[in-house]
PDB file of N, CA and C in Angstrom:
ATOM      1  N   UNK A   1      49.420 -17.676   2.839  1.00  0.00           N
ATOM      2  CA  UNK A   1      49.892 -16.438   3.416  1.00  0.00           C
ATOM      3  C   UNK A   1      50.522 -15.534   2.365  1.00  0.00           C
ATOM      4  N   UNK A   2      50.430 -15.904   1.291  1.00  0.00           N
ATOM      5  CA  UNK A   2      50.933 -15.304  -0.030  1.00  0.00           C
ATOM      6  C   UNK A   2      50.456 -14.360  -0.257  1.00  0.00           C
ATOM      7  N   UNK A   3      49.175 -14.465  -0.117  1.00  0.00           N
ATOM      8  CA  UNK A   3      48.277 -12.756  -0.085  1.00  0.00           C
ATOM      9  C   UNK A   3      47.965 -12.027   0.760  1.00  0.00           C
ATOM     10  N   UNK A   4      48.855 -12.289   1.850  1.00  0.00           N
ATOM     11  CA  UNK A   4      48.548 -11.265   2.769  1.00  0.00           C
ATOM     12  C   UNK A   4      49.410 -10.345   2.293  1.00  0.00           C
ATOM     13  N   UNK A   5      49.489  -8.698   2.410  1.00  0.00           N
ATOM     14  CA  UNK A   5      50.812  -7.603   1.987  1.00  0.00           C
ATOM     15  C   UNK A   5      51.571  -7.774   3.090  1.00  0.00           C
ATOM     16  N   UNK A   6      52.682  -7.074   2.926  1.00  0.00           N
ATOM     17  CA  UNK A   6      53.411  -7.049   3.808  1.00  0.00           C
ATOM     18  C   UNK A   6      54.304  -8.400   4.504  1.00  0.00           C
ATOM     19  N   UNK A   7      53.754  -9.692   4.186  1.00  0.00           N
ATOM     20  CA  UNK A   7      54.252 -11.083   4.436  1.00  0.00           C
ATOM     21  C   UNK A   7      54.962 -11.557   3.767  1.00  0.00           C
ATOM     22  N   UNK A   8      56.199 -11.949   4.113  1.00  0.00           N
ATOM     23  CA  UNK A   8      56.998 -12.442   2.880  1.00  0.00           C
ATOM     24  C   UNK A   8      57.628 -14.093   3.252  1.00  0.00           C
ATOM     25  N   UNK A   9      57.951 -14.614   2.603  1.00  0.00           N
ATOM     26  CA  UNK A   9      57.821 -16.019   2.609  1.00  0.00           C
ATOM     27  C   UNK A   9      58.897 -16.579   4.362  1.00  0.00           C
ATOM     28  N   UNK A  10      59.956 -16.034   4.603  1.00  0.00           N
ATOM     29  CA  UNK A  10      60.444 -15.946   6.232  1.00  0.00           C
ATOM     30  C   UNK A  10      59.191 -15.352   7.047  1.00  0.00           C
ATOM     31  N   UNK A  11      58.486 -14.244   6.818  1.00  0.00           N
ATOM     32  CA  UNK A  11      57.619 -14.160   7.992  1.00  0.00           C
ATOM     33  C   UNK A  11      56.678 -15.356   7.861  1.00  0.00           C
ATOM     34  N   UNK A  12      56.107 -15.362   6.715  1.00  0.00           N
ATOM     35  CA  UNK A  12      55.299 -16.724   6.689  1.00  0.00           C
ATOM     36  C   UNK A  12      55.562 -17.934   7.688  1.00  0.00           C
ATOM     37  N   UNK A  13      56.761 -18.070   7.597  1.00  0.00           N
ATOM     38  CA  UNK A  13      57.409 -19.590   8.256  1.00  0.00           C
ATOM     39  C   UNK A  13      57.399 -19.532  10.046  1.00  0.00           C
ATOM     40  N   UNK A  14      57.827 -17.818   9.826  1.00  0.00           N
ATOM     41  CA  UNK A  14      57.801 -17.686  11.696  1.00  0.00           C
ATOM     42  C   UNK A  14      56.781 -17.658  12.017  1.00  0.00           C
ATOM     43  N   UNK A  15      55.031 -16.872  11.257  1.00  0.00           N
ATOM     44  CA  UNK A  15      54.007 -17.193  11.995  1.00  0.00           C
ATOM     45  C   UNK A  15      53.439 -19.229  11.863  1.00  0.00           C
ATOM     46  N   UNK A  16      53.908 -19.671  11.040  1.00  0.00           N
ATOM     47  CA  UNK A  16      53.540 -21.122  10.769  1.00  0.00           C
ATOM     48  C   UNK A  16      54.145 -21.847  11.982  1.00  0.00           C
ATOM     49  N   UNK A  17      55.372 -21.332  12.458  1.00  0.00           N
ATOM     50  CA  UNK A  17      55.776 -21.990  13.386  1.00  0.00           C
ATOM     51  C   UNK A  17      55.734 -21.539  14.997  1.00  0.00           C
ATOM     52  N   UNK A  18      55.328 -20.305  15.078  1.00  0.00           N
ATOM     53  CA  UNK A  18      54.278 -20.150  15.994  1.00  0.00           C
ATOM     54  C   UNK A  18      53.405 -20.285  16.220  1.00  0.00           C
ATOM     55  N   UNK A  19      52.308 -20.105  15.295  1.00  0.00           N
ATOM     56  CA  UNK A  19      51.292 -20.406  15.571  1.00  0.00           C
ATOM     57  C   UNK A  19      50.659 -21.879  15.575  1.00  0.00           C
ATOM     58  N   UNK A  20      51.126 -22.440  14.846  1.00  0.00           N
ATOM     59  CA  UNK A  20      50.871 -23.802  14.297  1.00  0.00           C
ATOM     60  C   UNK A  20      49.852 -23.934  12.702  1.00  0.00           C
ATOM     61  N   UNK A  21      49.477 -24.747  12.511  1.00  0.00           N
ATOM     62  CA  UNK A  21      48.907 -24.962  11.258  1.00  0.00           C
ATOM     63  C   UNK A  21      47.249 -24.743  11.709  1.00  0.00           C
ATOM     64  N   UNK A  22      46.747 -25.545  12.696  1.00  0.00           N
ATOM     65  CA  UNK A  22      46.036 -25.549  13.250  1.00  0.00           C
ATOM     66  C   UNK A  22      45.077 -24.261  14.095  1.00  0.00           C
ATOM     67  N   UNK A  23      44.625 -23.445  13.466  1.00  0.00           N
ATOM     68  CA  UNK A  23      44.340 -22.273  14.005  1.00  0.00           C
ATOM     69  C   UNK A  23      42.668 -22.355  14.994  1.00  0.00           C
ATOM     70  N   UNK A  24      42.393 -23.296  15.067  1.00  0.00           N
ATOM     71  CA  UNK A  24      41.164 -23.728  15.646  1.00  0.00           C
ATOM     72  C   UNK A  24      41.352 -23.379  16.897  1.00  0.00           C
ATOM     73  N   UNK A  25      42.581 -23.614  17.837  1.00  0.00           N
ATOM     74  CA  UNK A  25      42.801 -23.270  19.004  1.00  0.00           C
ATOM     75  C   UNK A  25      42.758 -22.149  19.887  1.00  0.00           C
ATOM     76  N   UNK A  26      42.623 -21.105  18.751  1.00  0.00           N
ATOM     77  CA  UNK A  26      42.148 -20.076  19.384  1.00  0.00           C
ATOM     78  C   UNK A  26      40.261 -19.475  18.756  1.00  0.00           C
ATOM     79  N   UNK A  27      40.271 -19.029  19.524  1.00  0.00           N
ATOM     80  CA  UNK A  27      38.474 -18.342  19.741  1.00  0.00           C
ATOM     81  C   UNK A  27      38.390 -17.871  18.710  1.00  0.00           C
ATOM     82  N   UNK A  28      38.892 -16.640  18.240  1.00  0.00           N
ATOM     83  CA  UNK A  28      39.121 -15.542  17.249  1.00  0.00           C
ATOM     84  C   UNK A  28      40.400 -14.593  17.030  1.00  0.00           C
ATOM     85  N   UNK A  29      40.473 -14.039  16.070  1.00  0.00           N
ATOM     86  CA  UNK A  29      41.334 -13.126  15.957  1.00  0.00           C
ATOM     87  C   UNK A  29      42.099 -12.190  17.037  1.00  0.00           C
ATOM     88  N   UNK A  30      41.011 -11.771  17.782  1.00  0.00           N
ATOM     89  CA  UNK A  30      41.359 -11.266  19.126  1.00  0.00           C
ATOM     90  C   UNK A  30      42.407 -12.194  19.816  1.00  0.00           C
ATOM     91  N   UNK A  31      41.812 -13.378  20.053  1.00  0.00           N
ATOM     92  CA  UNK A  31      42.887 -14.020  20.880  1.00  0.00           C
ATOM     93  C   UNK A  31      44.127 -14.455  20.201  1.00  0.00           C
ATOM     94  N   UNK A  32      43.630 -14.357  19.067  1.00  0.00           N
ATOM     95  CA  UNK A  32      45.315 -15.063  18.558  1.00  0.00           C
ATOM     96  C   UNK A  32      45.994 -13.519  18.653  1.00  0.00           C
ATOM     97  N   UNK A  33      45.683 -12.339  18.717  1.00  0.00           N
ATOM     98  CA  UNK A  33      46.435 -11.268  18.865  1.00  0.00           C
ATOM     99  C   UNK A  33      46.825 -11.259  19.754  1.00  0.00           C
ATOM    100  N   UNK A  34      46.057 -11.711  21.054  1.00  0.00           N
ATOM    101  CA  UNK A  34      46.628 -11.417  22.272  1.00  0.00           C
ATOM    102  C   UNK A  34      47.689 -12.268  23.032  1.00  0.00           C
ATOM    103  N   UNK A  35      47.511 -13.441  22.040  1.00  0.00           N
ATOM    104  CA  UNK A  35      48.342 -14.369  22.710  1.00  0.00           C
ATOM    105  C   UNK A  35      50.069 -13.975  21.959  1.00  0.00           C
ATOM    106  N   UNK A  36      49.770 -13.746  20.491  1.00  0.00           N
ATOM    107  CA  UNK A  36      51.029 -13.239  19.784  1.00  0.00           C
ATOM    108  C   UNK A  36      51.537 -11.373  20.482  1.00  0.00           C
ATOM    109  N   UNK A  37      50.910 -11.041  21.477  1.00  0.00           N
ATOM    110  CA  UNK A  37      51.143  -9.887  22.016  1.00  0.00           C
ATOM    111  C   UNK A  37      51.302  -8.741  21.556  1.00  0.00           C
ATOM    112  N   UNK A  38      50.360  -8.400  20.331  1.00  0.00           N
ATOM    113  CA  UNK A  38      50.028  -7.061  19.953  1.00  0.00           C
ATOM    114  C   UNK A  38      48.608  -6.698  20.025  1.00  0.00           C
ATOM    115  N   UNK A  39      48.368  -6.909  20.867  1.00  0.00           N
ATOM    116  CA  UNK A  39      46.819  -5.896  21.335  1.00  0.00           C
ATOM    117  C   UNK A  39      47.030  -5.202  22.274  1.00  0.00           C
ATOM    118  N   UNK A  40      47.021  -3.947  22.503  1.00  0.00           N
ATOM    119  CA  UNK A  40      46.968  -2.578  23.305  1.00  0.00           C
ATOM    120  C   UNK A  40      46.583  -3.736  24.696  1.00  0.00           C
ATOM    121  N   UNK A  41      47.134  -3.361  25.812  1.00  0.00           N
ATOM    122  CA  UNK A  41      46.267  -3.889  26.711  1.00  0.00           C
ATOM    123  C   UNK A  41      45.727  -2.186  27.551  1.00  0.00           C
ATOM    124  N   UNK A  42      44.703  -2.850  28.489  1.00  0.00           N
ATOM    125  CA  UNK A  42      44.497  -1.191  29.063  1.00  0.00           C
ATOM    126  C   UNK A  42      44.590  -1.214  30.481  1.00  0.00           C
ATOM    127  N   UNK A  43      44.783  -0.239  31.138  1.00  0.00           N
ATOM    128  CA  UNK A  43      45.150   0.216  32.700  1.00  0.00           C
ATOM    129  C   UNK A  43      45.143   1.383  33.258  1.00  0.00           C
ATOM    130  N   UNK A  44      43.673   1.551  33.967  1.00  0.00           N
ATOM    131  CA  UNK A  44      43.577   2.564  34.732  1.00  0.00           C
ATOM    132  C   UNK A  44      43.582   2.947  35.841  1.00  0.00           C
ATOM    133  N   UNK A  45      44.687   3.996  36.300  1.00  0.00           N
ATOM    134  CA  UNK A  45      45.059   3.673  38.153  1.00  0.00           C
ATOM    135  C   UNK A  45      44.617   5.878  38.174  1.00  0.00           C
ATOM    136  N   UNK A  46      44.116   6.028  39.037  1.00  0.00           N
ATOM    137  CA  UNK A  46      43.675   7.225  39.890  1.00  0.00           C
ATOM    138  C   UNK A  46      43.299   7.917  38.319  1.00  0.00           C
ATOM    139  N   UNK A  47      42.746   7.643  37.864  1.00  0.00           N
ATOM    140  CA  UNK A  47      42.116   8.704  36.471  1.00  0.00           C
ATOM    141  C   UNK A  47      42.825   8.905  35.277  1.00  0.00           C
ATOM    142  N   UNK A  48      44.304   8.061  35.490  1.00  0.00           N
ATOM    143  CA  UNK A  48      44.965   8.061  34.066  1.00  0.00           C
ATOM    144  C   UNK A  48      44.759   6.789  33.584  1.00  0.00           C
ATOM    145  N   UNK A  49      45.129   6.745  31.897  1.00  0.00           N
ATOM    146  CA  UNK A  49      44.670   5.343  31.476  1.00  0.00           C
ATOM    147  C   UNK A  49      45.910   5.577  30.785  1.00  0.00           C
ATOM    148  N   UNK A  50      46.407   4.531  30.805  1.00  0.00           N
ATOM    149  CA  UNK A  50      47.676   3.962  29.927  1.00  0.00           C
ATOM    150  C   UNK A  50      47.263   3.145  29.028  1.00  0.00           C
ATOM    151  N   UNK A  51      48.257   2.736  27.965  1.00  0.00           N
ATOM    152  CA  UNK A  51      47.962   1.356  27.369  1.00  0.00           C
ATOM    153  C   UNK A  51      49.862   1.038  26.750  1.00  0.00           C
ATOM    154  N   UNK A  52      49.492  -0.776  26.659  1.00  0.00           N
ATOM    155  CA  UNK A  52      51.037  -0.730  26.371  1.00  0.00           C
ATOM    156  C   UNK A  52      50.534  -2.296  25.722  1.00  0.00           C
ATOM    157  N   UNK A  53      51.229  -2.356  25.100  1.00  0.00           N
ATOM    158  CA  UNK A  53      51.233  -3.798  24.294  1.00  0.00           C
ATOM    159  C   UNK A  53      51.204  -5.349  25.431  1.00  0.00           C
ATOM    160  N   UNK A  54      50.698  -6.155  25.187  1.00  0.00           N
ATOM    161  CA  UNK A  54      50.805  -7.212  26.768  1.00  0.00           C
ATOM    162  C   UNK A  54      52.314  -8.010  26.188  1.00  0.00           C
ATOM    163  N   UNK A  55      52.195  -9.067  27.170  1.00  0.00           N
ATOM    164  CA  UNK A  55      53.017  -9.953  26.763  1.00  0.00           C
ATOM    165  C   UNK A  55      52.993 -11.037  26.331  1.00  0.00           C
ATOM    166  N   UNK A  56      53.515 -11.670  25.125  1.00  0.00           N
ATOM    167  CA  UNK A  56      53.422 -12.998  24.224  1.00  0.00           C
ATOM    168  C   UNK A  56      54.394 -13.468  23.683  1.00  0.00           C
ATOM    169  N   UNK A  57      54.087 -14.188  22.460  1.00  0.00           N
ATOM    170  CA  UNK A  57      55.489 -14.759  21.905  1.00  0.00           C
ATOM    171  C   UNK A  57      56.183 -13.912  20.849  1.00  0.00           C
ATOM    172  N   UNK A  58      57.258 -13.667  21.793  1.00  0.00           N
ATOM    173  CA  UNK A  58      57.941 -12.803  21.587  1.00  0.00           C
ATOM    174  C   UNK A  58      58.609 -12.645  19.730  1.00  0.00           C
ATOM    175  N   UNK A  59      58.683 -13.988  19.271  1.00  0.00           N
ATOM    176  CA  UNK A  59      58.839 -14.281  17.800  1.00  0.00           C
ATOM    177  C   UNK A  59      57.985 -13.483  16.991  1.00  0.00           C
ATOM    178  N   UNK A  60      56.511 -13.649  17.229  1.00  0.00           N
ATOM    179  CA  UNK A  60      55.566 -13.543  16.423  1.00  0.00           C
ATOM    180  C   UNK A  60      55.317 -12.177  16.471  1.00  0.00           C
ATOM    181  N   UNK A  61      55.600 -11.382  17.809  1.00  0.00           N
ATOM    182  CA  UNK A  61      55.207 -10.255  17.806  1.00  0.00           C
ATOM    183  C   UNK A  61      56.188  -9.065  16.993  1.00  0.00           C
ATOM    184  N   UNK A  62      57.274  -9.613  17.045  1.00  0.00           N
ATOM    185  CA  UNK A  62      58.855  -8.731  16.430  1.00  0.00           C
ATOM    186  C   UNK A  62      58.315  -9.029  15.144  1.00  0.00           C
ATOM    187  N   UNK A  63      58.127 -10.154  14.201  1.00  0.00           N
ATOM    188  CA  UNK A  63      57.860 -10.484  12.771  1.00  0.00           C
ATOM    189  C   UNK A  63      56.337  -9.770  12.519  1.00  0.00           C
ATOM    190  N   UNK A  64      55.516  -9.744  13.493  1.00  0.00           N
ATOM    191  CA  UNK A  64      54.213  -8.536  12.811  1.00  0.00           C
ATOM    192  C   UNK A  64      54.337  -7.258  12.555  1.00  0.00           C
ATOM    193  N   UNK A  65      55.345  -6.694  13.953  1.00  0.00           N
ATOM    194  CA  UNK A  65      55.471  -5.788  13.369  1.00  0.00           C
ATOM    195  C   UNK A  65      56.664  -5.408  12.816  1.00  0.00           C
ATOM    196  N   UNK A  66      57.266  -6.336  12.080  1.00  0.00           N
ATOM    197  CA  UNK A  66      58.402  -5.794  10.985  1.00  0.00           C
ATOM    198  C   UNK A  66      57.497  -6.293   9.649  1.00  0.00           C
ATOM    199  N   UNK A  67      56.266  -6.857   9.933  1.00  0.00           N
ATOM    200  CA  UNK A  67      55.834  -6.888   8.004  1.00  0.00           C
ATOM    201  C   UNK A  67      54.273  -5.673   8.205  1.00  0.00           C
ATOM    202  N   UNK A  68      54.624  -4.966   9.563  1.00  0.00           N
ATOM    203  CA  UNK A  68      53.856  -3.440   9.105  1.00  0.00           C
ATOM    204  C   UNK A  68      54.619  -2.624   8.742  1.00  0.00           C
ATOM    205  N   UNK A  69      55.869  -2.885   9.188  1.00  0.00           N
ATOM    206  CA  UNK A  69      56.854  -1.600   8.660  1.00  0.00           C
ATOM    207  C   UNK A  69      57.327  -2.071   6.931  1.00  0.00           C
ATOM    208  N   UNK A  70      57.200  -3.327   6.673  1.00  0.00           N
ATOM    209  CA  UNK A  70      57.264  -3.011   5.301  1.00  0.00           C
ATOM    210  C   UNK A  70      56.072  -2.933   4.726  1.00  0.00           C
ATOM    211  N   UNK A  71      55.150  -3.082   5.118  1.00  0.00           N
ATOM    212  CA  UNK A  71      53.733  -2.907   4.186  1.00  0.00           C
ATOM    213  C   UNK A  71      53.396  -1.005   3.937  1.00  0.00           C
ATOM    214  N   UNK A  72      53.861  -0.257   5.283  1.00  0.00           N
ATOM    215  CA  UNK A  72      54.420   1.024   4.974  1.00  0.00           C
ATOM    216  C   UNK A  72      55.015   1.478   4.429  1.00  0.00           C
ATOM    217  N   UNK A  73      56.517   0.903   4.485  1.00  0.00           N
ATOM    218  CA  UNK A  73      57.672   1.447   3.683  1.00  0.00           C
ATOM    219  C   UNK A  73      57.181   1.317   1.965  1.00  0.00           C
ATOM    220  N   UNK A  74      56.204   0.617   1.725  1.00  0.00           N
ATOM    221  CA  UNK A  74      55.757   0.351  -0.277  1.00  0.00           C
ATOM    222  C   UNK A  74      55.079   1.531  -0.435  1.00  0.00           C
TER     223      UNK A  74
END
């Protein structure tokens, strides 16, 4: 996880310990997003469409997006 930007050796540990080591368990990327709860979800009621982030583990999702806000802030 060293080369990912924006990851620094604490976020490293919180996605390791969320997610597990084992990443087989999920399908793809998609799902591991959705389960860590940053994928847009969508909802359309009488012709408006919303979208709002779903719900997941709540750890993983606060630590993604605090290593987009530093991969910005560089």
């Amino acid at each position: 996880m060293d080369g990912i930007p924006g990851v620094n050796k604490a976020a490293a540990a919180t996605f390791i310990a969320g997610m597990g080591v084992n990443l087989t368990v999920f399908k793809s990327a998609k799902h591991l997003a959705s389960w860590a709860g940053v994928n847009p979800g969508n909802y359309e009621s009488a012709g408006k469409k919303t979208s709002k982030t779903t719900q997941g583990n709540k750890a993983l999702k606060t630590m993604a997006v605090e290593c987009t806000r530093n991969l910005k802030a560089k």
